[in-house]
C-alpha atoms as a PDB file:
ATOM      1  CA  UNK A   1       7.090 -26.327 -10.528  1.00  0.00           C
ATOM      2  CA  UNK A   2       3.874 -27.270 -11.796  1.00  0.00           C
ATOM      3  CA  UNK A   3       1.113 -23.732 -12.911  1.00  0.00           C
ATOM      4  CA  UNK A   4      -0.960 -24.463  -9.917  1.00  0.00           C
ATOM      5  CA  UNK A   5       2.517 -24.045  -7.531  1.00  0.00           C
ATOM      6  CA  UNK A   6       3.572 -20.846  -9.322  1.00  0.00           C
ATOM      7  CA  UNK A   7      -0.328 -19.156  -9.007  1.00  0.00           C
ATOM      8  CA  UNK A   8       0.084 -20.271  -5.152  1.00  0.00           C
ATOM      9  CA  UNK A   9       3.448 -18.647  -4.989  1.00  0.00           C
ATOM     10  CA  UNK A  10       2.480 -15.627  -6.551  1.00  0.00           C
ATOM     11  CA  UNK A  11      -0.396 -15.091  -4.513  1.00  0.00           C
ATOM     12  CA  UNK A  12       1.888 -15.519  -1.730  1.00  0.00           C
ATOM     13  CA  UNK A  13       3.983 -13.093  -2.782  1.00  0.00           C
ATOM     14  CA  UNK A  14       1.890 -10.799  -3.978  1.00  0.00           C
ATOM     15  CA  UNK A  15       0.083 -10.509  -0.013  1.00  0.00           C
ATOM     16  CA  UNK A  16       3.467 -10.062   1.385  1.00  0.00           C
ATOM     17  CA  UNK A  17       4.580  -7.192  -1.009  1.00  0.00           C
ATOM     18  CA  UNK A  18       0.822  -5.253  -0.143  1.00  0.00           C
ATOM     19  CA  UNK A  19       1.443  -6.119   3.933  1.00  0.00           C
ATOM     20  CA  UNK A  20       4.754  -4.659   3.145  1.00  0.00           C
ATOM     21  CA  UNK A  21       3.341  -1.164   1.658  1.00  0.00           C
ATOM     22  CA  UNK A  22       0.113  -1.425   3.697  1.00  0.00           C
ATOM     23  CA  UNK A  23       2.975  -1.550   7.185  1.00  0.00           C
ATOM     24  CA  UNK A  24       5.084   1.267   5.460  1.00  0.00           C
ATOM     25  CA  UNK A  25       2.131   3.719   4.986  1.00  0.00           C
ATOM     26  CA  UNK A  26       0.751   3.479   8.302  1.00  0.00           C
ATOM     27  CA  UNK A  27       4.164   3.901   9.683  1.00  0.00           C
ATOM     28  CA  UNK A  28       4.601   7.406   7.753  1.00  0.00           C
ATOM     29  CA  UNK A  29       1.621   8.363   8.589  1.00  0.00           C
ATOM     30  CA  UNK A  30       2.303   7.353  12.733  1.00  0.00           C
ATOM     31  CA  UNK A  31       5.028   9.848  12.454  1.00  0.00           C
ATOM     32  CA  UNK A  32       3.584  12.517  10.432  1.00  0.00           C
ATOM     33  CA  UNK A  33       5.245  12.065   7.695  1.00  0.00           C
ATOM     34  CA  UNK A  34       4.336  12.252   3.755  1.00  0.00           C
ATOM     35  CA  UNK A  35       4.390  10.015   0.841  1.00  0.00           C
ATOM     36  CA  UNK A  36       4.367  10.129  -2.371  1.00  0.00           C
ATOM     37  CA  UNK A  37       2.076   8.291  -4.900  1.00  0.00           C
ATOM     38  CA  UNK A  38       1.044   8.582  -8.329  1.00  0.00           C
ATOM     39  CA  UNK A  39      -2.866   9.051  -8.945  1.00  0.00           C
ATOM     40  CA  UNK A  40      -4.022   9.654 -13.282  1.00  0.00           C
ATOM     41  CA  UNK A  41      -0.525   9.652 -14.187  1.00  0.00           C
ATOM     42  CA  UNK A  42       0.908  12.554 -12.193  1.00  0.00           C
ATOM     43  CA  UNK A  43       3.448  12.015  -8.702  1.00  0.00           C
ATOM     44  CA  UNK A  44       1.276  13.199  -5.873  1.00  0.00           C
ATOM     45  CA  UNK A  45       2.493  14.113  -2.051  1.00  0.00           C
ATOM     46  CA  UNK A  46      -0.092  13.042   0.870  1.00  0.00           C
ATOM     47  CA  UNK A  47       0.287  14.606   4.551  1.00  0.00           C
ATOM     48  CA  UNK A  48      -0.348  12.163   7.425  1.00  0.00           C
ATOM     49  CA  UNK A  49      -4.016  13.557   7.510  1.00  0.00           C
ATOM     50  CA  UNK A  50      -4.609  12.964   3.780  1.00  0.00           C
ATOM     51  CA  UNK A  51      -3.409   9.177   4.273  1.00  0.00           C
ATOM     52  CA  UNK A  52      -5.749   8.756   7.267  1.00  0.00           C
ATOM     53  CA  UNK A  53      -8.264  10.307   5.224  1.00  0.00           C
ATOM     54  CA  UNK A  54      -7.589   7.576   2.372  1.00  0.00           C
ATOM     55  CA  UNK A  55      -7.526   4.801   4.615  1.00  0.00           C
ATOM     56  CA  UNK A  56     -10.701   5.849   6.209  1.00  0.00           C
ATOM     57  CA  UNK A  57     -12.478   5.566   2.693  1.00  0.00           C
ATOM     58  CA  UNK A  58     -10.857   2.153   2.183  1.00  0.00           C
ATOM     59  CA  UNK A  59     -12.192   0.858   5.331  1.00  0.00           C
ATOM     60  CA  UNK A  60     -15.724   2.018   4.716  1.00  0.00           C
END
């Protein structure tokens, strides 16, 4: 597999694993439930609201 195949296939791979998270987040936060993230080092729980609240600042 030649460099320019394997930066293809990561890039490939690396949109599929952040559809994967991006599907699994909005899926919590359909249902209400939390999730857990790490932000400066420490483990951090977000409600529903605080992950709409995230998104909503990604999106602007």
């Amino acid at each position: 597999m030649t460099e320019e195949e394997m930066k293809k296939l990561h890039c490939k791979i690396d949109a599929g694993v952040k559809a994967a998270i991006a599907a699994a987040i909005e899926r919590h936060r359909k249902l209400g439930q939390s999730i857990s993230i790490i932000r400066e080092g420490k483990v951090v729980t977000l409600t529903s609201d605080e992950i709409t609240a995230i998104q909503n600042q990604q999106n602007s």
